[in-house]
N, C-alpha and C. Protein backbone atom coordinates (compact mmCIF):
# COMPACT_ATOMS: atom_id res chain seq x y z
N UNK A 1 11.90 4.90 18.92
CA UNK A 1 12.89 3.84 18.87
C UNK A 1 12.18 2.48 18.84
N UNK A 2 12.88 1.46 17.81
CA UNK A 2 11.80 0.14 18.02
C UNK A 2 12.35 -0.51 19.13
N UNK A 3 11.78 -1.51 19.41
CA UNK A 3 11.86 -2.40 20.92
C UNK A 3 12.99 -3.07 19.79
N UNK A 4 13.68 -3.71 21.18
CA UNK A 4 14.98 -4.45 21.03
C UNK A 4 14.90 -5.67 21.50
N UNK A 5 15.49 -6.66 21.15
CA UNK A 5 15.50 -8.40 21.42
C UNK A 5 16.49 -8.07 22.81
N UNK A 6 16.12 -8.66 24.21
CA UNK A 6 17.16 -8.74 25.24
C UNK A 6 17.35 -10.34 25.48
N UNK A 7 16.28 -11.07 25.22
CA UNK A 7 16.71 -12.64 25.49
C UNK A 7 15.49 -13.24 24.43
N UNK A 8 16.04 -14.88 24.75
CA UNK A 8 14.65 -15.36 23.99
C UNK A 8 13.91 -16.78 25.10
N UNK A 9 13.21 -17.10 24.97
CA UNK A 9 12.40 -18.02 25.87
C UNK A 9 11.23 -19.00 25.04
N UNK A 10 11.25 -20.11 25.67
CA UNK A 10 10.41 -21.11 25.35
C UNK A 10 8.91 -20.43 25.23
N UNK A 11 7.84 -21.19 24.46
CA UNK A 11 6.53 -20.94 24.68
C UNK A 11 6.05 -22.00 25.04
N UNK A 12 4.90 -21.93 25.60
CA UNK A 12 3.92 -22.76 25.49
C UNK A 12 2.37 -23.19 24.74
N UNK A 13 1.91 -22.40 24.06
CA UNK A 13 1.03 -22.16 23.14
C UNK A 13 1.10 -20.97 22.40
N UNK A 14 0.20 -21.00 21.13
CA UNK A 14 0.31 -19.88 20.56
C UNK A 14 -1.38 -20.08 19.45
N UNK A 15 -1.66 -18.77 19.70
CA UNK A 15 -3.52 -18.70 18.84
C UNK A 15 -2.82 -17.91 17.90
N UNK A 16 -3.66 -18.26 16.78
CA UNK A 16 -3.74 -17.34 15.48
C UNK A 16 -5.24 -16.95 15.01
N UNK A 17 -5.97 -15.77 15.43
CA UNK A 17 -6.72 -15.30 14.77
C UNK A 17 -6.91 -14.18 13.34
N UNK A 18 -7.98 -14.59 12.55
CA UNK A 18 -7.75 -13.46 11.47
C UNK A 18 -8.70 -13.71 11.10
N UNK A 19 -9.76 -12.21 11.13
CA UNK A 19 -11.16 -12.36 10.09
C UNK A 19 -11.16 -10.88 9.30
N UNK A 20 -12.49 -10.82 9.52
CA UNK A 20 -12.28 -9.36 8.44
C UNK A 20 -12.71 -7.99 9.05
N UNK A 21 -12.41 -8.10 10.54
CA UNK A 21 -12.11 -6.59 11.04
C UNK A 21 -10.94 -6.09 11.38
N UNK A 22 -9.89 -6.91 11.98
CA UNK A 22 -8.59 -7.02 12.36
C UNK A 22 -7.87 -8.06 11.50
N UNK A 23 -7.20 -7.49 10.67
CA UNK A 23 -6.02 -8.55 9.62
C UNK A 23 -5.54 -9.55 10.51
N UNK A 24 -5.38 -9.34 11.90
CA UNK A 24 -4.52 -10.60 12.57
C UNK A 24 -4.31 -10.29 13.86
N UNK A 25 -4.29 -11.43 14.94
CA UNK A 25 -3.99 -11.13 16.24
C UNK A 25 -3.68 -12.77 16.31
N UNK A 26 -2.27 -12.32 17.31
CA UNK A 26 -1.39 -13.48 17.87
C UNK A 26 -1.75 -13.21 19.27
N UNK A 27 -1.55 -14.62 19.94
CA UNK A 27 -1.48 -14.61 21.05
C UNK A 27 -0.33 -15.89 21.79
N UNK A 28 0.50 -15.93 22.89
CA UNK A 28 1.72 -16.45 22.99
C UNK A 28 1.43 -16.93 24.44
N UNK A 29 1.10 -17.67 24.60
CA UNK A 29 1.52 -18.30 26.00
C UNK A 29 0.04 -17.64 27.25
N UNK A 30 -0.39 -18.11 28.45
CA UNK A 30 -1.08 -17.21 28.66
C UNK A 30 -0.88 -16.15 29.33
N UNK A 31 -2.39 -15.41 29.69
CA UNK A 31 -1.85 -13.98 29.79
C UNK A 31 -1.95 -13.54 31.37
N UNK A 32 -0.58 -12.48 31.09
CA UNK A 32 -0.13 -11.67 32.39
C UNK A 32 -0.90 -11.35 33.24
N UNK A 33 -0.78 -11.42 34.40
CA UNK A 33 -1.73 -9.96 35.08
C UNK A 33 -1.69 -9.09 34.44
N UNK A 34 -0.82 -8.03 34.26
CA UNK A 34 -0.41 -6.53 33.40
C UNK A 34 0.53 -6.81 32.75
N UNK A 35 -0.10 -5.70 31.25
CA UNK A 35 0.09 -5.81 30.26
C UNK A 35 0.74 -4.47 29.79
N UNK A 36 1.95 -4.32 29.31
CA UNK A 36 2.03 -2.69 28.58
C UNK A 36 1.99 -3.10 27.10
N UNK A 37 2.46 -2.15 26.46
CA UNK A 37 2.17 -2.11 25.11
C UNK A 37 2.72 -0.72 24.12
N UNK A 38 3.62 -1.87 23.07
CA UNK A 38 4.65 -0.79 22.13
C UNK A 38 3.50 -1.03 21.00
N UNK A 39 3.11 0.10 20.26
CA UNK A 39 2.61 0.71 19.75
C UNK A 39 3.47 1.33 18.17
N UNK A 40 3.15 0.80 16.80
CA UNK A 40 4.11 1.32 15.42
C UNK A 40 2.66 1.26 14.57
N UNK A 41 3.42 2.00 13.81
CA UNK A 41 2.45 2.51 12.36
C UNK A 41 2.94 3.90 11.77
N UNK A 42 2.08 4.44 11.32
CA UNK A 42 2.08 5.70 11.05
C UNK A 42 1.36 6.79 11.84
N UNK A 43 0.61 6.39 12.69
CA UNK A 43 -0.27 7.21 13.67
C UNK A 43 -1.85 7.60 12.96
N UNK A 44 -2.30 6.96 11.51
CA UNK A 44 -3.48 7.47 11.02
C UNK A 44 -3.97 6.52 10.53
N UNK A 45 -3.38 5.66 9.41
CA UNK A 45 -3.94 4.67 8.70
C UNK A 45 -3.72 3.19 8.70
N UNK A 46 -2.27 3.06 9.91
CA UNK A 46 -1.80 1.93 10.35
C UNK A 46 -1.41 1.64 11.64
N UNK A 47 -1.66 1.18 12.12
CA UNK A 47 -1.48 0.14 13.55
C UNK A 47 -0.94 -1.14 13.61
N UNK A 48 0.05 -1.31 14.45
CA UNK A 48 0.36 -2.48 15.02
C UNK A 48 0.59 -2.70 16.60
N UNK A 49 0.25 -3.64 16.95
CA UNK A 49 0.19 -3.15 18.83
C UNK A 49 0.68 -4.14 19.15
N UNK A 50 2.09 -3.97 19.80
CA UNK A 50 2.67 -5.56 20.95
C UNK A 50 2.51 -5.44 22.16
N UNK A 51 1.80 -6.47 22.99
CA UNK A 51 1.73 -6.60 24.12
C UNK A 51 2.74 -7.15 24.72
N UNK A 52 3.35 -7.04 25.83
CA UNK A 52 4.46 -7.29 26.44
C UNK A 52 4.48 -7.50 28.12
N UNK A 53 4.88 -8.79 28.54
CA UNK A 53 4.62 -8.51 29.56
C UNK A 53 5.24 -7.25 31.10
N UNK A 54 4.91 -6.73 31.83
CA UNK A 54 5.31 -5.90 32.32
C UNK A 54 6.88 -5.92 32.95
N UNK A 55 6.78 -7.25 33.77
CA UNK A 55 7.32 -7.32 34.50
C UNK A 55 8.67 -8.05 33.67
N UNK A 56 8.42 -9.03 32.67
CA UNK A 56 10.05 -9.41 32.06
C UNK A 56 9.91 -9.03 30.73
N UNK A 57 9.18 -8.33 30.12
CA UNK A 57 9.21 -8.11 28.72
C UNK A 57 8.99 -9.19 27.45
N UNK A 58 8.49 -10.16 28.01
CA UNK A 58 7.97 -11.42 27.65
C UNK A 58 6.81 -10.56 26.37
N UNK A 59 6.91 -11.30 24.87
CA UNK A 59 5.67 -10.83 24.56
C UNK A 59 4.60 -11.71 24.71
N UNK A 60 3.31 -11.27 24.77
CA UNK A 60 1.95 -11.82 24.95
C UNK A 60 1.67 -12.15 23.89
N UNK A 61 1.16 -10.50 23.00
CA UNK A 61 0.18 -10.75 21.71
C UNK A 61 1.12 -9.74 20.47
N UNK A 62 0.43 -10.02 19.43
CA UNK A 62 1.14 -9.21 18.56
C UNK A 62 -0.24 -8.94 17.65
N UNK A 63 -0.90 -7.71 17.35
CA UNK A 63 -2.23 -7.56 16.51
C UNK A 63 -2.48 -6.50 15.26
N UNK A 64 -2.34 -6.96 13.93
CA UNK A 64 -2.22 -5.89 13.15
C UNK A 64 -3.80 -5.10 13.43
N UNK A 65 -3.68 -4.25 13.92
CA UNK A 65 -5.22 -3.46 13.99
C UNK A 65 -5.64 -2.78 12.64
N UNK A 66 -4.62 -2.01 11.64
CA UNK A 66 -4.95 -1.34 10.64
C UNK A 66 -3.69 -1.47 9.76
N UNK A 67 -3.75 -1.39 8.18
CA UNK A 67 -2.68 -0.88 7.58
C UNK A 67 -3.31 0.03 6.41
N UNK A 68 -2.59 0.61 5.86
CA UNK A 68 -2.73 1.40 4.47
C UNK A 68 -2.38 0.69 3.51
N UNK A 69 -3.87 0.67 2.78
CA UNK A 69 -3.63 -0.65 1.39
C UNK A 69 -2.46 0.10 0.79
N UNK A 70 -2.10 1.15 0.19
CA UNK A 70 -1.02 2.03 -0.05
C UNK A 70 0.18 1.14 -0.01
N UNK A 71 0.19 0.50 1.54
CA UNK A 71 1.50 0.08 1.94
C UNK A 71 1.16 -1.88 2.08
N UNK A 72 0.88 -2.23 0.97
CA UNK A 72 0.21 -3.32 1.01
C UNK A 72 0.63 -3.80 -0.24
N UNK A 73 1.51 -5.10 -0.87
CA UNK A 73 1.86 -5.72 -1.86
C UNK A 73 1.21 -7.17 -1.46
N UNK A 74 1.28 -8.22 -2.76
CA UNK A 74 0.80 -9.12 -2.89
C UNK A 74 1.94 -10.15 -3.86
N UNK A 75 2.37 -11.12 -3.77
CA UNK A 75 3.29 -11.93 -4.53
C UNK A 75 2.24 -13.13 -4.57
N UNK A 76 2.90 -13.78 -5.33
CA UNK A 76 2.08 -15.36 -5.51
C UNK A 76 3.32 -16.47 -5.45
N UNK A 77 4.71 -15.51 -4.75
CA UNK A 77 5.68 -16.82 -4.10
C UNK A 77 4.91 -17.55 -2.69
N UNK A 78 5.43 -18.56 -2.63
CA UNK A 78 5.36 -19.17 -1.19
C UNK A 78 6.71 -19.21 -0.43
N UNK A 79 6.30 -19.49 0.89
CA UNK A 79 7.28 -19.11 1.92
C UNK A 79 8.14 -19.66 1.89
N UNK A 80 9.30 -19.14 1.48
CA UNK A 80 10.79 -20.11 1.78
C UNK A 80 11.25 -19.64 2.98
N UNK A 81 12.46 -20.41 3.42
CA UNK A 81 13.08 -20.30 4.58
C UNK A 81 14.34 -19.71 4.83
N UNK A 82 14.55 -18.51 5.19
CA UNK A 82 16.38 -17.94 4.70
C UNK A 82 16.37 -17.69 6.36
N UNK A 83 17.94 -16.92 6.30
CA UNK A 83 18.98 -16.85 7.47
C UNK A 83 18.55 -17.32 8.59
N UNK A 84 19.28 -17.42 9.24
CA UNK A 84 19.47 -18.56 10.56
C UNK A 84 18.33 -17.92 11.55
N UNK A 85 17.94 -19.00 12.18
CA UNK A 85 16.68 -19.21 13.27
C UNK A 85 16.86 -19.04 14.82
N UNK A 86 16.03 -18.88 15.80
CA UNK A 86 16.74 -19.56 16.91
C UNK A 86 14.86 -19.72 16.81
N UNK A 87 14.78 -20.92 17.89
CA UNK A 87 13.42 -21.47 18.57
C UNK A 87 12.96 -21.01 19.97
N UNK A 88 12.09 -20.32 19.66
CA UNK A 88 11.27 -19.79 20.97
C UNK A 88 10.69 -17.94 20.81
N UNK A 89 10.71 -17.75 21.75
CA UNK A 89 10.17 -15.97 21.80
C UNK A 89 10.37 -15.22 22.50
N UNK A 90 10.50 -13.86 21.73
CA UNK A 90 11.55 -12.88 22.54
C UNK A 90 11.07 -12.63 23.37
N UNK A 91 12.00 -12.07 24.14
CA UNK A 91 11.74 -11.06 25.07
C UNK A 91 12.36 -9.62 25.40
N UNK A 92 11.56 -8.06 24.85
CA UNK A 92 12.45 -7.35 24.61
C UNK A 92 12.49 -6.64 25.94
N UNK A 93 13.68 -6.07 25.93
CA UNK A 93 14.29 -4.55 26.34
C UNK A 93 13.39 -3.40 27.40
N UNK A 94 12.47 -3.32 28.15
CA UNK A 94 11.65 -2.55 29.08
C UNK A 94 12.53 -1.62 29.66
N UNK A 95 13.67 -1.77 30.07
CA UNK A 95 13.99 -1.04 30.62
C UNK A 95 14.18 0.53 30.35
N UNK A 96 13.61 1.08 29.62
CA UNK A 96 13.15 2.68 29.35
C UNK A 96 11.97 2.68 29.82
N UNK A 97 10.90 1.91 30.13
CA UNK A 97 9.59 2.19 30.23
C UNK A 97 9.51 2.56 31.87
N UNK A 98 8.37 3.43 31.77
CA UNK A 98 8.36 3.37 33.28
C UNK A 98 7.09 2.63 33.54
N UNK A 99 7.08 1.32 34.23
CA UNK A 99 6.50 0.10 34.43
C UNK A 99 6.00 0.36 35.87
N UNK A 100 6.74 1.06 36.80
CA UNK A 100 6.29 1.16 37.90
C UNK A 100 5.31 2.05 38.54
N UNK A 101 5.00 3.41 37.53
CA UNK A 101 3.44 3.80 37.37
C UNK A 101 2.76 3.81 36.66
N UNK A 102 1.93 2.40 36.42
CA UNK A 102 0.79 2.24 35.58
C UNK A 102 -1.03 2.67 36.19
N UNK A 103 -0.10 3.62 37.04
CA UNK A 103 -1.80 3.90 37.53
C UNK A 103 -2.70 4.82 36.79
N UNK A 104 -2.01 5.78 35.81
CA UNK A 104 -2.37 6.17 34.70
C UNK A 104 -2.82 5.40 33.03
N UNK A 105 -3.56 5.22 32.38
CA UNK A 105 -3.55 4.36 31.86
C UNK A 105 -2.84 4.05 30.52
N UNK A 106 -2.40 5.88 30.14
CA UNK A 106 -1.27 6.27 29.08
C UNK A 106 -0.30 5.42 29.32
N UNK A 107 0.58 5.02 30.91
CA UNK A 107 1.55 4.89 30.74
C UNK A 107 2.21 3.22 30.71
N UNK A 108 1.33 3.15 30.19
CA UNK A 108 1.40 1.45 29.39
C UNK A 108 1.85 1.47 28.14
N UNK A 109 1.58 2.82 27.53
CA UNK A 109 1.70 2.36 26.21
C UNK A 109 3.20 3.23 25.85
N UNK A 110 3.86 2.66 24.80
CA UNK A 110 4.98 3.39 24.02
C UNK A 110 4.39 3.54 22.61
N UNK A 111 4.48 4.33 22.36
CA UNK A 111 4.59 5.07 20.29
C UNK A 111 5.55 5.03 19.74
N UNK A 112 5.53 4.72 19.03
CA UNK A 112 6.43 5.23 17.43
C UNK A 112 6.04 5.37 16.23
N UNK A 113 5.31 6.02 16.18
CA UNK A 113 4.44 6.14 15.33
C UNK A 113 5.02 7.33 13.58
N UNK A 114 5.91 7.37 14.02
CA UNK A 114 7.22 7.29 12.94
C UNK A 114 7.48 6.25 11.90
N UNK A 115 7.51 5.40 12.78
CA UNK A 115 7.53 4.29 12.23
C UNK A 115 7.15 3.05 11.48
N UNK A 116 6.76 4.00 10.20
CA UNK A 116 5.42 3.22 9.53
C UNK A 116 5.82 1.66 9.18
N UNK A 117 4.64 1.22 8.97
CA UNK A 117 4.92 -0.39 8.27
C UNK A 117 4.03 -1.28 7.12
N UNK A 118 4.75 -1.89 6.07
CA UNK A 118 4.38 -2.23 5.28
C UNK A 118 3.97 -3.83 5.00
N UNK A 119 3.08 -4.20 4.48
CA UNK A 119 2.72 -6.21 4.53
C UNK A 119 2.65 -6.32 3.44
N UNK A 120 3.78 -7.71 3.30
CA UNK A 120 3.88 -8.32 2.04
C UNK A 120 2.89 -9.66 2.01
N UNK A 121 1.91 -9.84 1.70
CA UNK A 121 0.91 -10.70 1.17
C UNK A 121 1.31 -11.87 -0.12
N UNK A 122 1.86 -12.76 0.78
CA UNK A 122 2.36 -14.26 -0.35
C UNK A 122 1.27 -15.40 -0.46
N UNK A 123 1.36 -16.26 -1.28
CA UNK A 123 0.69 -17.37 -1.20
C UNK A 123 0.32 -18.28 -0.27
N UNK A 124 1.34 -18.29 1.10
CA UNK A 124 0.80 -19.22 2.18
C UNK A 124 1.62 -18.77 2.95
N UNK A 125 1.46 -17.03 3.15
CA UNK A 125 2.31 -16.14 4.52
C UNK A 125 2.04 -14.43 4.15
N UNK A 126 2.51 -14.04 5.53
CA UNK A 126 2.27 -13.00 5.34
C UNK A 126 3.62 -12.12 6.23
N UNK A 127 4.28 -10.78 5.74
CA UNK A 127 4.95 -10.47 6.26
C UNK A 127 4.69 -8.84 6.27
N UNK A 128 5.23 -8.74 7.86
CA UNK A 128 5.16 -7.01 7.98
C UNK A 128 6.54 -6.65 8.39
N UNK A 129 6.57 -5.49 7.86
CA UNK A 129 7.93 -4.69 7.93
C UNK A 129 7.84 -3.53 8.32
N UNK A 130 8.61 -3.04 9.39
CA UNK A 130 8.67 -1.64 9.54
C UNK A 130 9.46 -0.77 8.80
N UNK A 131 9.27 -0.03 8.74
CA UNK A 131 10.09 1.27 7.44
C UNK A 131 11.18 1.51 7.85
N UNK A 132 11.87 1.98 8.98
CA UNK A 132 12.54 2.45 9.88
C UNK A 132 13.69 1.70 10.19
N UNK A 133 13.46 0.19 10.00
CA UNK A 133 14.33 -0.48 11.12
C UNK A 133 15.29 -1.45 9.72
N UNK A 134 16.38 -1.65 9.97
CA UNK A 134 17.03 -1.93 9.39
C UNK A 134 16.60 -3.49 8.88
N UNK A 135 17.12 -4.33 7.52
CA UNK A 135 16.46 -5.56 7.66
C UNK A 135 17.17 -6.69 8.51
N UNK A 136 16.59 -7.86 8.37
CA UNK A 136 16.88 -8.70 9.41
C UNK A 136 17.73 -9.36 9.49
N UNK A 137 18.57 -10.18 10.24
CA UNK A 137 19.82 -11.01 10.18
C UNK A 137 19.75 -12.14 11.02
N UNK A 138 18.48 -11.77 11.50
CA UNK A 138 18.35 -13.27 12.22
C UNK A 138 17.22 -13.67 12.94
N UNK A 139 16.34 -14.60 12.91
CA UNK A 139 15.01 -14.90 13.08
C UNK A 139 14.85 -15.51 14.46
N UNK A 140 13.80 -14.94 15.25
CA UNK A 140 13.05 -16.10 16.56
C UNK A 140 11.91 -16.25 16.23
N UNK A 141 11.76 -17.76 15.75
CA UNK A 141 10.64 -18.54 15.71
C UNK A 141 9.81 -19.35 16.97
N UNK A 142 8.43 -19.43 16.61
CA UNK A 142 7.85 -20.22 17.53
C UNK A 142 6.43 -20.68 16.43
N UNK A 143 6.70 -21.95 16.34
CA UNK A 143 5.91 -22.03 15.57
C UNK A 143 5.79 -21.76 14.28
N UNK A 144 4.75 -21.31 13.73
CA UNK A 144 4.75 -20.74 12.54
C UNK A 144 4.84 -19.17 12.50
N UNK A 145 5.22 -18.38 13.72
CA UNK A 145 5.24 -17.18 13.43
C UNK A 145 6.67 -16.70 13.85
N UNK A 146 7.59 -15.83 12.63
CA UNK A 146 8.77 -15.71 13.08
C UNK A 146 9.50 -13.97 13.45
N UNK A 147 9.88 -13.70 14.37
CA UNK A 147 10.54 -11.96 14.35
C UNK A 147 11.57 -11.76 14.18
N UNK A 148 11.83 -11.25 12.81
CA UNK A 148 12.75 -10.82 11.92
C UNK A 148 14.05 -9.66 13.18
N UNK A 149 15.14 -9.74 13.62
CA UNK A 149 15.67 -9.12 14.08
C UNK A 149 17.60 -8.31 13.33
N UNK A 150 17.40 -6.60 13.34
CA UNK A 150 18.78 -6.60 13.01
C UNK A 150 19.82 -6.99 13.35
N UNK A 151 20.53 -6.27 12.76
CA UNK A 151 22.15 -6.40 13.77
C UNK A 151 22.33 -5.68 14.59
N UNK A 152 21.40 -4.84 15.30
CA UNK A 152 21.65 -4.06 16.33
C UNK A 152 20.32 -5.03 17.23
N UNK A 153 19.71 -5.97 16.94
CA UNK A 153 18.89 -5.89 17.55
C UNK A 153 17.29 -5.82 17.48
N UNK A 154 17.03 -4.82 17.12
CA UNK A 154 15.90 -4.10 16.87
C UNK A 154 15.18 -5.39 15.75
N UNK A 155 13.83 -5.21 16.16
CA UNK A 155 12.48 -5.97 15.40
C UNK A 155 12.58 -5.36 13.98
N UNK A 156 12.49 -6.01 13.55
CA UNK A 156 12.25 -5.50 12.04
C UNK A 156 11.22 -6.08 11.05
N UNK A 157 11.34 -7.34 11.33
CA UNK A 157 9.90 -8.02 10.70
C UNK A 157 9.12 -8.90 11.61
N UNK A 158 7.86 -9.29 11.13
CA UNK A 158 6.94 -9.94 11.79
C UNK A 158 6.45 -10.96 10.74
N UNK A 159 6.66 -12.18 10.33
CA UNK A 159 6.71 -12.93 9.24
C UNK A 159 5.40 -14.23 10.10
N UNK A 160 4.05 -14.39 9.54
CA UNK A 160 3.47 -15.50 9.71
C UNK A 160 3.28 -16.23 8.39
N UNK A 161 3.56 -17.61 9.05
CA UNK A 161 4.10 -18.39 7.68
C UNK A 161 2.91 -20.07 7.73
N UNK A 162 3.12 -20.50 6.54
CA UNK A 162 2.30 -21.97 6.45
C UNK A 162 0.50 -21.85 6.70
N UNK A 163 -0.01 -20.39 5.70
CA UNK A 163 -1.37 -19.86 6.08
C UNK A 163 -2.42 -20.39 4.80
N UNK A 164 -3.03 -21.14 5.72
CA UNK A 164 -4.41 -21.48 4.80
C UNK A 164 -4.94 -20.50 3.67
N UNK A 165 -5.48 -20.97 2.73
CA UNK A 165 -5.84 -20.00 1.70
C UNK A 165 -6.86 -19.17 1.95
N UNK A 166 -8.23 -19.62 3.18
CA UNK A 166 -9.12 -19.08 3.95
C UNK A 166 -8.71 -18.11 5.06
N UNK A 167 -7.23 -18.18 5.43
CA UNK A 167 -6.53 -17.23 6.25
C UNK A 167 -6.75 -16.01 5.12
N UNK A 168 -5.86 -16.33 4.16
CA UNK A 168 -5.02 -15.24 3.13
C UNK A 168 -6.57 -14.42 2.81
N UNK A 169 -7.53 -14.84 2.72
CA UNK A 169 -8.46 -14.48 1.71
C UNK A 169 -9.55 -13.39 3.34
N UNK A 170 -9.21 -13.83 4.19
CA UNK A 170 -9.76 -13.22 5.31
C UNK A 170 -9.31 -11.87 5.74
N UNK A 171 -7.77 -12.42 5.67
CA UNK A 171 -6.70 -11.15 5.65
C UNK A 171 -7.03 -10.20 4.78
N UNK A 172 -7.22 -10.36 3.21
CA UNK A 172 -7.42 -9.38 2.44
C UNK A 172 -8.37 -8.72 2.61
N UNK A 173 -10.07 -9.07 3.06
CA UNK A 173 -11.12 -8.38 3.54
C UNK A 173 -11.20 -7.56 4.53
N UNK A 174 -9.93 -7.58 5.31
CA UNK A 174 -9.77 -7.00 6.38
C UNK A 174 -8.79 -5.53 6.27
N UNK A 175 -8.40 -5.72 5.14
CA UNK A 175 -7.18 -4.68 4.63
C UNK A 175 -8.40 -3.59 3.90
């Protein structure tokens, strides 16, 4: 099941890294004591990992670790701006997790690994989509990075936008 939007909240900073071992890692505000972590891809050739905080479901980081060039397009549009926004960053849904024994170190993490996902590669952005989840109807931004959410809820895209051409070209070495 993908994680679900339960509220949204202000940030206070936000890092954007991207070279050419990891396509990308966000980072949101600073970080928790403890950390769990929802886990999508396909389980072989793609990874995506959200960190979340434990205790309110606040996210931390968001890091593409792997994708399948397979599932990898390229446009030469630039980023326009569609359906309505709100400002700030989610915070999803924990309450299935069991948060209160992390003394194991499995039980931090959630899978769905069902749930493959695909990146659309534009001229000055980049967007990932999960396969699974319906598309979006309504955006939480912070910054330049925005999460695409359905009508039920559920994450559906991960859209970083306004990216240097030395980003884009880093990103691709990394794919």
């Amino acid at each position: 099941m993908m994680i679900m939007l339960k509220n949204i909240v202000e940030c206070d900073s936000q890092t954007l890294e991207m070279d050419e071992y990891v396509p990308f890692t966000i980072e949101f505000g600073s970080k928790p004591l403890q950390l769990i972590y929802w886990r999508g891809g396909d389980g072989t050739l793609s990874l995506i990992e959200i960190g979340l905080n434990m205790k309110s479901g606040a996210i931390h980081s968001v890091s593409l670790v792997s994708i399948n060039p397979m599932d990898v397009s390229e446009t030469k549009e630039q980023y326009t701006k569609s359906l309505p926004e709100k400002i700030g960053l989610p915070i999803f849904d924990i309450t299935d997790w069991n948060v209160n024994d992390t003394s194991e170190y499995s039980n931090r993490f959630q899978d769905e690994f069902c749930s493959g996902i695909s990146l659309a590669i534009g001229s000055n952005f980049l967007v990932v989509s999960f396969k699974n989840a319906e598309g979006p109807v309504q955006y939480v931004r912070d910054d330049q990075v925005r999460f695409g959410f359905s009508q039920k809820g559920e994450l559906s895209t991960l859209e970083i936008n306004w990216l240097m051409e030395g980003q884009i070209e880093a990103l691709k070495k990394a794919i």
